[in-house]
N, C-alpha and C. Protein backbone atom coordinates (compact mmCIF):
# COMPACT_ATOMS: atom_id res chain seq x y z
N UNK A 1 31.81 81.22 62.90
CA UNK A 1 32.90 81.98 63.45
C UNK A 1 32.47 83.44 63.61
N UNK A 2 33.02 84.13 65.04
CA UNK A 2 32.59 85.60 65.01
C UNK A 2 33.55 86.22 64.88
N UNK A 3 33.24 87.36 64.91
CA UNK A 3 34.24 88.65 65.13
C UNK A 3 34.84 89.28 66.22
N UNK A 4 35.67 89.34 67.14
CA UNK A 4 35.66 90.09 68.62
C UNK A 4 35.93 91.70 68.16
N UNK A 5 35.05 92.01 68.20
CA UNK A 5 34.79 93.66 67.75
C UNK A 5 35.12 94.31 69.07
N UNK A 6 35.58 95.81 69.15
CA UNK A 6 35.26 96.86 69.85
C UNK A 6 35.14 97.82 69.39
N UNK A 7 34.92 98.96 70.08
CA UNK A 7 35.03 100.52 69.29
C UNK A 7 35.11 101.28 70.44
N UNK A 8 35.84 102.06 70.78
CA UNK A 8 36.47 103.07 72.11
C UNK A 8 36.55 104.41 71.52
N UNK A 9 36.06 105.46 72.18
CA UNK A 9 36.45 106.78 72.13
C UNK A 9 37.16 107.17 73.18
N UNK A 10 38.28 108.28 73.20
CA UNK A 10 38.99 108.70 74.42
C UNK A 10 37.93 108.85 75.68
N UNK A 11 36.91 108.90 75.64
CA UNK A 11 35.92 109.36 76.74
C UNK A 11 35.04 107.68 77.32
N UNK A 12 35.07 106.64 76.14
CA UNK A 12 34.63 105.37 76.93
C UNK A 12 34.59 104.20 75.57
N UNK A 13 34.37 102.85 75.78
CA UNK A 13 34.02 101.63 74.94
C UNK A 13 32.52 102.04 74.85
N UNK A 14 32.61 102.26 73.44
CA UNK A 14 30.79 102.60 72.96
C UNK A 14 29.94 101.08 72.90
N UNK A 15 30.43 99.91 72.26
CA UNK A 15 30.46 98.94 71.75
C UNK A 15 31.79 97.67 72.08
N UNK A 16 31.26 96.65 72.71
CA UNK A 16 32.30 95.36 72.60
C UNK A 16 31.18 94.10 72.82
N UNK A 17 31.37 93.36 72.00
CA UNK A 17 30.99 91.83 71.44
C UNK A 17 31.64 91.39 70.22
N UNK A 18 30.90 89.86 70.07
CA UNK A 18 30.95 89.10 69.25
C UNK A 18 30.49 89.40 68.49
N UNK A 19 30.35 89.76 66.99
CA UNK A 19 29.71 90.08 65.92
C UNK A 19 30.29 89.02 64.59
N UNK A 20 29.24 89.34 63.62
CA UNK A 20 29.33 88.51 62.34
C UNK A 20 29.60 89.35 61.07
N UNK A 21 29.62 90.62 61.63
CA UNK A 21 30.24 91.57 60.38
C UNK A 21 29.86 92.86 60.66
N UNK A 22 30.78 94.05 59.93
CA UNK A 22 31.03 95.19 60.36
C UNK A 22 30.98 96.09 59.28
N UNK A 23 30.27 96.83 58.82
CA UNK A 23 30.60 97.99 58.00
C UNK A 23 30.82 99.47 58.11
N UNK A 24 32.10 100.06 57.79
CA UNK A 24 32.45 100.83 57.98
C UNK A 24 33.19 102.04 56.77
N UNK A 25 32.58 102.69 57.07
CA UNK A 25 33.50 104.38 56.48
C UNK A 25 34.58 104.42 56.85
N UNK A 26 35.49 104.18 55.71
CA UNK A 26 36.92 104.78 55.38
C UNK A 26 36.98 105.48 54.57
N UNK A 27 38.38 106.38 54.95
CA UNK A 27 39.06 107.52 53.43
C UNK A 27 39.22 106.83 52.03
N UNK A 28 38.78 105.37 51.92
CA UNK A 28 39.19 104.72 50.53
C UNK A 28 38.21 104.30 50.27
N UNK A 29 36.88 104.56 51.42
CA UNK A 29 35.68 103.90 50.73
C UNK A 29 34.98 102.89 52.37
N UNK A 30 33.94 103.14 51.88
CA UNK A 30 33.25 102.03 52.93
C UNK A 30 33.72 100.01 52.66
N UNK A 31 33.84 100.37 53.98
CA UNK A 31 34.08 98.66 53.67
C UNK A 31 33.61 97.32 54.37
N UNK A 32 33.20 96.09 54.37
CA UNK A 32 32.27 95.66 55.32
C UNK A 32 33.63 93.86 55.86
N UNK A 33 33.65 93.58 56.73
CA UNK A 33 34.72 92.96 57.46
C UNK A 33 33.98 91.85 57.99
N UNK A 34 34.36 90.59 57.64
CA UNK A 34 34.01 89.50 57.75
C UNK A 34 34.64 88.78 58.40
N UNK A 35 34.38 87.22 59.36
CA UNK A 35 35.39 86.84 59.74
C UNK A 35 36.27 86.28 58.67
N UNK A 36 37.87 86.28 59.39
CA UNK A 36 38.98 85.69 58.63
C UNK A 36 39.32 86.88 57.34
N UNK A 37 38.95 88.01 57.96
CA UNK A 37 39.40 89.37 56.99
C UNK A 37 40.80 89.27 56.90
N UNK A 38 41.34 89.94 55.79
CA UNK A 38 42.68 89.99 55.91
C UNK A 38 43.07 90.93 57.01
N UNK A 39 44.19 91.04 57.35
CA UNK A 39 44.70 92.15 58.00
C UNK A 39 44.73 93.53 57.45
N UNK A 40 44.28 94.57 58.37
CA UNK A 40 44.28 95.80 57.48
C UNK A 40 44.48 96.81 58.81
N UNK A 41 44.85 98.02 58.37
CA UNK A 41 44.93 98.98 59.05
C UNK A 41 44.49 100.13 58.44
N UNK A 42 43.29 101.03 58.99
CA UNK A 42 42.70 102.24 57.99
C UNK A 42 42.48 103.50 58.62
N UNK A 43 42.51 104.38 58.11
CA UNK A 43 41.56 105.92 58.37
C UNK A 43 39.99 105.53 58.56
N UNK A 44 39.65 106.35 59.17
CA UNK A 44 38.15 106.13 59.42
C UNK A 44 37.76 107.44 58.64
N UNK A 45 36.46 107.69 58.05
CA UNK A 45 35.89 108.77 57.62
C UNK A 45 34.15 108.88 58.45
N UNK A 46 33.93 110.31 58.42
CA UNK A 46 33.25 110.45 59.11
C UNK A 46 32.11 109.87 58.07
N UNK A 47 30.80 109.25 58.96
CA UNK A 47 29.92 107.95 58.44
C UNK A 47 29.52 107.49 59.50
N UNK A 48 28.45 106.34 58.47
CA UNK A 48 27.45 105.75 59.14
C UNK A 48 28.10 103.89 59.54
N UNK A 49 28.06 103.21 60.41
CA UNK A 49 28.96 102.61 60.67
C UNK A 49 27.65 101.00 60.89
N UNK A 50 27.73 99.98 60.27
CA UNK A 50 26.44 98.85 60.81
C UNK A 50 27.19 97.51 61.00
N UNK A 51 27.00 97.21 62.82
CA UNK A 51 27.89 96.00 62.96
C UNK A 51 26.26 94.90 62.97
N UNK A 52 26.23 93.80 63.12
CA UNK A 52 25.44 92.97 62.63
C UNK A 52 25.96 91.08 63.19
N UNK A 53 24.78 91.23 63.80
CA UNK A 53 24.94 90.09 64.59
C UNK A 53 23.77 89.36 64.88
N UNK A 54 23.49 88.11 64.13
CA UNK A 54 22.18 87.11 63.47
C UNK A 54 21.60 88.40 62.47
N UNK A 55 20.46 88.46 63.33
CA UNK A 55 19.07 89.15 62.96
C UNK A 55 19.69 91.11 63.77
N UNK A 56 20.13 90.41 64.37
CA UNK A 56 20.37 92.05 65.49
C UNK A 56 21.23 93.23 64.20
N UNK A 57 20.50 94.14 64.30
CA UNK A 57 21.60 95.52 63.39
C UNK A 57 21.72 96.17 64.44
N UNK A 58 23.21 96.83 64.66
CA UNK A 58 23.71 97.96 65.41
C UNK A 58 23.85 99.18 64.55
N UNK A 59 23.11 100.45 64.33
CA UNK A 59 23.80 101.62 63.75
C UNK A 59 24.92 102.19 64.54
N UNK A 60 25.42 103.28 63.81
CA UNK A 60 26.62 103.93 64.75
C UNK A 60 27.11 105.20 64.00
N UNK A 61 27.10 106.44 64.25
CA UNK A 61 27.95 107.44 63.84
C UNK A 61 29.01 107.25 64.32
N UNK A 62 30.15 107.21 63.27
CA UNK A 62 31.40 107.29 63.94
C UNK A 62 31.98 108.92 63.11
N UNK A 63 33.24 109.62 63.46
CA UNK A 63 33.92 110.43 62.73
C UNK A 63 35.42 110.96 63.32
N UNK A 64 36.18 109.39 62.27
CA UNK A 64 37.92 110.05 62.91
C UNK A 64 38.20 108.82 63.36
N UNK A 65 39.57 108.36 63.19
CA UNK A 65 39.92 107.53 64.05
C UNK A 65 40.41 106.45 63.34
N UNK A 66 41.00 105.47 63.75
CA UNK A 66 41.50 104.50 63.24
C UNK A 66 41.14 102.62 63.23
N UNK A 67 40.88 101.88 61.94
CA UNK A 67 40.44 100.74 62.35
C UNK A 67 41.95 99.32 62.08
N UNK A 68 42.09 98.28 62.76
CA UNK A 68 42.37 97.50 63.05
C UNK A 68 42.00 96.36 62.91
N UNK A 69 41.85 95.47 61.77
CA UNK A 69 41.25 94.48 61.46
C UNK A 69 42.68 93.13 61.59
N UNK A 70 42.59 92.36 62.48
CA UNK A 70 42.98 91.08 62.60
C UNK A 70 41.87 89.88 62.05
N UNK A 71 42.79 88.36 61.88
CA UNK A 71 41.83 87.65 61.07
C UNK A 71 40.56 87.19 62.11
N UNK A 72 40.36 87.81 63.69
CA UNK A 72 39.16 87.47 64.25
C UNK A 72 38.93 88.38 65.55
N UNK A 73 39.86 89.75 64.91
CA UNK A 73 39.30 90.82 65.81
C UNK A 73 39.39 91.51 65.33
N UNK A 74 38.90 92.76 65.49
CA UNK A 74 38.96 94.49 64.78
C UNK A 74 38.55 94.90 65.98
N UNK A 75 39.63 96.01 66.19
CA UNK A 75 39.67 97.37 67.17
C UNK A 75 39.52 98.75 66.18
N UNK A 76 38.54 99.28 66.81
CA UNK A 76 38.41 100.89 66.13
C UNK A 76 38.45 102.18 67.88
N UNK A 77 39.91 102.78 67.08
CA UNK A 77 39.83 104.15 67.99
C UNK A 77 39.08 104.99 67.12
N UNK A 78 38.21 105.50 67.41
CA UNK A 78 37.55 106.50 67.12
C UNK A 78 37.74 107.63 67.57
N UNK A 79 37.76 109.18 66.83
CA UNK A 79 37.64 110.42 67.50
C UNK A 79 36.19 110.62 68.31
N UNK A 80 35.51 110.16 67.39
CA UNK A 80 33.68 110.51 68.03
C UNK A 80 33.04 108.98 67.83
N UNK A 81 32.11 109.00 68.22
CA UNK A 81 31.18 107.49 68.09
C UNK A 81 30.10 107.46 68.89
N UNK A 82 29.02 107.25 68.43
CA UNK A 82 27.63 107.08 69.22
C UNK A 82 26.48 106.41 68.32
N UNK A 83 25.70 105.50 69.17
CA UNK A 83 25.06 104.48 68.77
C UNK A 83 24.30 105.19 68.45
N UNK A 84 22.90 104.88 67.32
CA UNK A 84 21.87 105.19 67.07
C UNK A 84 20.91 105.76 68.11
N UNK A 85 20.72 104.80 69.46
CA UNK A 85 19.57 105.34 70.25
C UNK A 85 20.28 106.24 71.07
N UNK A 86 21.39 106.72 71.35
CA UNK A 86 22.10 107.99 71.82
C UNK A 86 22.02 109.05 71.36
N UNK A 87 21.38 109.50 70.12
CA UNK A 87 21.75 110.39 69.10
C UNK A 87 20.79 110.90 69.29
N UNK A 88 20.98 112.41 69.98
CA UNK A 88 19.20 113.03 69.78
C UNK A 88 19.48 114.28 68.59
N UNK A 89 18.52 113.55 67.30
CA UNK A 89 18.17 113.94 66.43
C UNK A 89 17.90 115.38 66.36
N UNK A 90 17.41 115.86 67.16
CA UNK A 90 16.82 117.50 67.46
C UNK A 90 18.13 118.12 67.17
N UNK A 91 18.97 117.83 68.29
CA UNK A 91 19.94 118.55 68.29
C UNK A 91 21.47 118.09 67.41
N UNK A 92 21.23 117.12 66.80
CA UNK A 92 22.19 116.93 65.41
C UNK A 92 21.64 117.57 64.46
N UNK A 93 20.79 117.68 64.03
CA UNK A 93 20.04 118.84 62.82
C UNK A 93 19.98 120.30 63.56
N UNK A 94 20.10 120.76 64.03
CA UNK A 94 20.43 122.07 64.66
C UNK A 94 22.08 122.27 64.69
N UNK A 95 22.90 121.12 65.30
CA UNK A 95 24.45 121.50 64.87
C UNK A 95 25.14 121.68 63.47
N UNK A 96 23.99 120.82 62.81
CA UNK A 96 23.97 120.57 61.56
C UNK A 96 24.12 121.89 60.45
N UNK A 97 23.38 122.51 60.78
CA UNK A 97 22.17 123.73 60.45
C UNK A 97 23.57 125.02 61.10
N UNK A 98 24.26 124.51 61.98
CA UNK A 98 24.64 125.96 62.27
C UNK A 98 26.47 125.66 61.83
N UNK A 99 26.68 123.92 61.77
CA UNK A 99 28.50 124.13 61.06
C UNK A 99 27.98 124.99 59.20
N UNK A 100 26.67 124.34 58.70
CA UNK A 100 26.26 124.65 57.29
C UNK A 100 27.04 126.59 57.39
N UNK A 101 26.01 127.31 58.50
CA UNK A 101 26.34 128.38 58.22
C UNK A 101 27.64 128.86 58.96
N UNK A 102 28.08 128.18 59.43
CA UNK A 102 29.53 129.10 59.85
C UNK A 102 30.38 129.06 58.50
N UNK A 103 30.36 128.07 57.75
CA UNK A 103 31.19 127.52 56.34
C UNK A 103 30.83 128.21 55.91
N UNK A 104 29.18 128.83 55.29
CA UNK A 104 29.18 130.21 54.77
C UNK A 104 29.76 131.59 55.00
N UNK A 105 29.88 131.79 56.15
CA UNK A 105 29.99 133.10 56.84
C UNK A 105 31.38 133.19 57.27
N UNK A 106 32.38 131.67 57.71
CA UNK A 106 33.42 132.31 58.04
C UNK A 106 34.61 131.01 56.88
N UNK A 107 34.53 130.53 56.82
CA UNK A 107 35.21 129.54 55.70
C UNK A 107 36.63 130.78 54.85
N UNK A 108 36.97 131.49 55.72
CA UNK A 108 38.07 132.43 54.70
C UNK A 108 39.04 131.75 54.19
N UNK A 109 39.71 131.29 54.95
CA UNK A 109 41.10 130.22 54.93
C UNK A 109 41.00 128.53 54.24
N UNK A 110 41.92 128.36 53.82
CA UNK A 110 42.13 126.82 53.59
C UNK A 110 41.89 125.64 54.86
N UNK A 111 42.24 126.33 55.96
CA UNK A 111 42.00 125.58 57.03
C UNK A 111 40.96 125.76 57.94
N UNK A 112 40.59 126.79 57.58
CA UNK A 112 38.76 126.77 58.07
C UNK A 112 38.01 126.50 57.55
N UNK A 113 37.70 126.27 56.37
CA UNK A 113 37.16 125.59 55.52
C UNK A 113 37.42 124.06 55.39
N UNK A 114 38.38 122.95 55.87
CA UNK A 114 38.40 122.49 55.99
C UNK A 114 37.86 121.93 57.46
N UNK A 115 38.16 122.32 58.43
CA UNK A 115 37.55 122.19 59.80
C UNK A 115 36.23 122.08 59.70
N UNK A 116 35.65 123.45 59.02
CA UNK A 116 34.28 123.26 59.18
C UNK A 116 33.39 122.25 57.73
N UNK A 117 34.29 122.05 56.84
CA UNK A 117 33.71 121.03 56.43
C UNK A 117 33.64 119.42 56.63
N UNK A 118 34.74 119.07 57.46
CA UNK A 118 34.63 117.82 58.42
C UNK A 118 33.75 117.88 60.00
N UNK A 119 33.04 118.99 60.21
CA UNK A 119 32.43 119.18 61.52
C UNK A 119 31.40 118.86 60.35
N UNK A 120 31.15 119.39 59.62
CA UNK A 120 29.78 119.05 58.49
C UNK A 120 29.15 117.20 58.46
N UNK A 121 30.43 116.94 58.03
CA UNK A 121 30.47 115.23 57.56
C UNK A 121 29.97 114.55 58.99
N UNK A 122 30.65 115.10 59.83
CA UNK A 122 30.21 114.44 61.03
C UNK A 122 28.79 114.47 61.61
N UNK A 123 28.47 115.75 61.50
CA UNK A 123 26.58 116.11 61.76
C UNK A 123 25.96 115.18 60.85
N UNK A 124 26.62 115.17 59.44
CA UNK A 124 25.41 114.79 58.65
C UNK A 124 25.78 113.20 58.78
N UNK A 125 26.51 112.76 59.21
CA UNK A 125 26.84 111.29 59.42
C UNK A 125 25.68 111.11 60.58
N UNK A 126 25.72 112.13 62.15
CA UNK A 126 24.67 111.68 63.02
C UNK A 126 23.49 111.77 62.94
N UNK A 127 23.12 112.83 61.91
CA UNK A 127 21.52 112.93 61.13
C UNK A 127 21.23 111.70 60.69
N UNK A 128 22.31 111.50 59.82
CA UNK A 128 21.78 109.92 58.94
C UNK A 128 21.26 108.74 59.75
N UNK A 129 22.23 108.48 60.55
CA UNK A 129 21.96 107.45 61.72
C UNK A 129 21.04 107.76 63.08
N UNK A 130 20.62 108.84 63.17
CA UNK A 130 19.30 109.25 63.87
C UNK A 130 18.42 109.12 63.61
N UNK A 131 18.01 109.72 62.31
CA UNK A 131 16.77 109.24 61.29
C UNK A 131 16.43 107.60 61.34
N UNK A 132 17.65 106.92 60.72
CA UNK A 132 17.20 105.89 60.47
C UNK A 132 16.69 105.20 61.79
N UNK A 133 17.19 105.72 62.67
CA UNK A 133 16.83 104.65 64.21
C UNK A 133 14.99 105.22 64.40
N UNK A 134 15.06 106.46 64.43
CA UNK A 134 13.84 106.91 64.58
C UNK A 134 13.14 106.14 63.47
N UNK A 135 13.25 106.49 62.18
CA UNK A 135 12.08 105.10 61.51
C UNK A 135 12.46 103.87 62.04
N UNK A 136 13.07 103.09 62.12
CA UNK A 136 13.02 101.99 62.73
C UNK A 136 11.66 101.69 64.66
N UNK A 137 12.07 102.97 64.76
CA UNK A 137 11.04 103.24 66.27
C UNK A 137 9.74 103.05 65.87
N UNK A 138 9.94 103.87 64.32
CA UNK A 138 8.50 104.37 64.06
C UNK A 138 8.00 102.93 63.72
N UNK A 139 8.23 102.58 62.60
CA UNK A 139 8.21 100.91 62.19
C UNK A 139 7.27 99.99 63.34
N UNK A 140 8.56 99.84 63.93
CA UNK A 140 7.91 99.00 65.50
C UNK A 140 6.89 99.49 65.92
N UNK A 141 6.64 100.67 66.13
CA UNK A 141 4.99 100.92 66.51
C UNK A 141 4.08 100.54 66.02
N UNK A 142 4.44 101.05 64.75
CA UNK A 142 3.40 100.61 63.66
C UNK A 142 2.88 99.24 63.79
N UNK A 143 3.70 98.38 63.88
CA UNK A 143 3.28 96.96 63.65
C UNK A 143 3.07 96.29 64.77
N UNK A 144 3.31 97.15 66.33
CA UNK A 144 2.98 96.78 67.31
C UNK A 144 1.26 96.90 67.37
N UNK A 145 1.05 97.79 66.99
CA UNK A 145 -0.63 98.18 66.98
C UNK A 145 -1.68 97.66 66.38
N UNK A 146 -0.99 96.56 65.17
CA UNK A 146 -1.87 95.55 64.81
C UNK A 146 -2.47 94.66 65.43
């Protein structure tokens, strides 16, 4: 039995298939969704997101948004979302590098400090899942050259 997964941002469907399981960042904790899940409805937290299908892994930054688990579908609105090989690394460690210092430099308020520490979670959510795709690139070379 599969999963009928999607995941949509206001701007497009990042992701739609059949899948065999889903793990995801929520405000209560990461959680991974199987078929015949119970029903649930959640917060999304900004994170690293791995849907999984046979042998196939999907990474995914997601950050924001809401998930939808039926017993043989899950819908996720997302605020942000982008697959692993979308993610250019260069420039997530540079956004990275510059929410770090605005939180230093301007963080006065309760609510700027909060803003810029969820712009944080989100960089370092697309770092995480950049990296890992890039070793995975690297990997495959490697063992292509044998």
């Amino acid at each position: 039995m599969k999963i009928n997964f999607k995941i949509a941002t206001p701007e497009r469907v990042v992701f739609k298939e059949e899948v065999d399981s889903i793990t995801v960042p929520t405000r209560e904790g990461e959680i991974t969704i199987l078929p015949n899940h119970i029903p649930l409805i959640s917060v999304l937290a900004a994170g690293e997101m791995v849907v999984r299908t046979g042998e196939k892994k999907v990474l995914m930054a997601v950050a924001g948004g809401f998930l939808e688990v039926l017993s043989t579908k899950v819908v996720i609105l997302a605020d942000k979302a982008e697959r692993s090989e979308e993610i250019d690394l260069a420039r997530a460690e540079a956004a990275l590098q510059r929410a770090k210092e605005l939180k230093e430099t301007k963080a006065t308020d309760a609510v700027e400090f909060a803003r810029l520490s969820a712009m944080i979670e989100k960089e370092l959510a697309r770092v995480k899942v950049g990296r890992k795709h890039q070793r995975r690139i690297e990997q495959r070379g490697f063992s292509q050259k044998k």
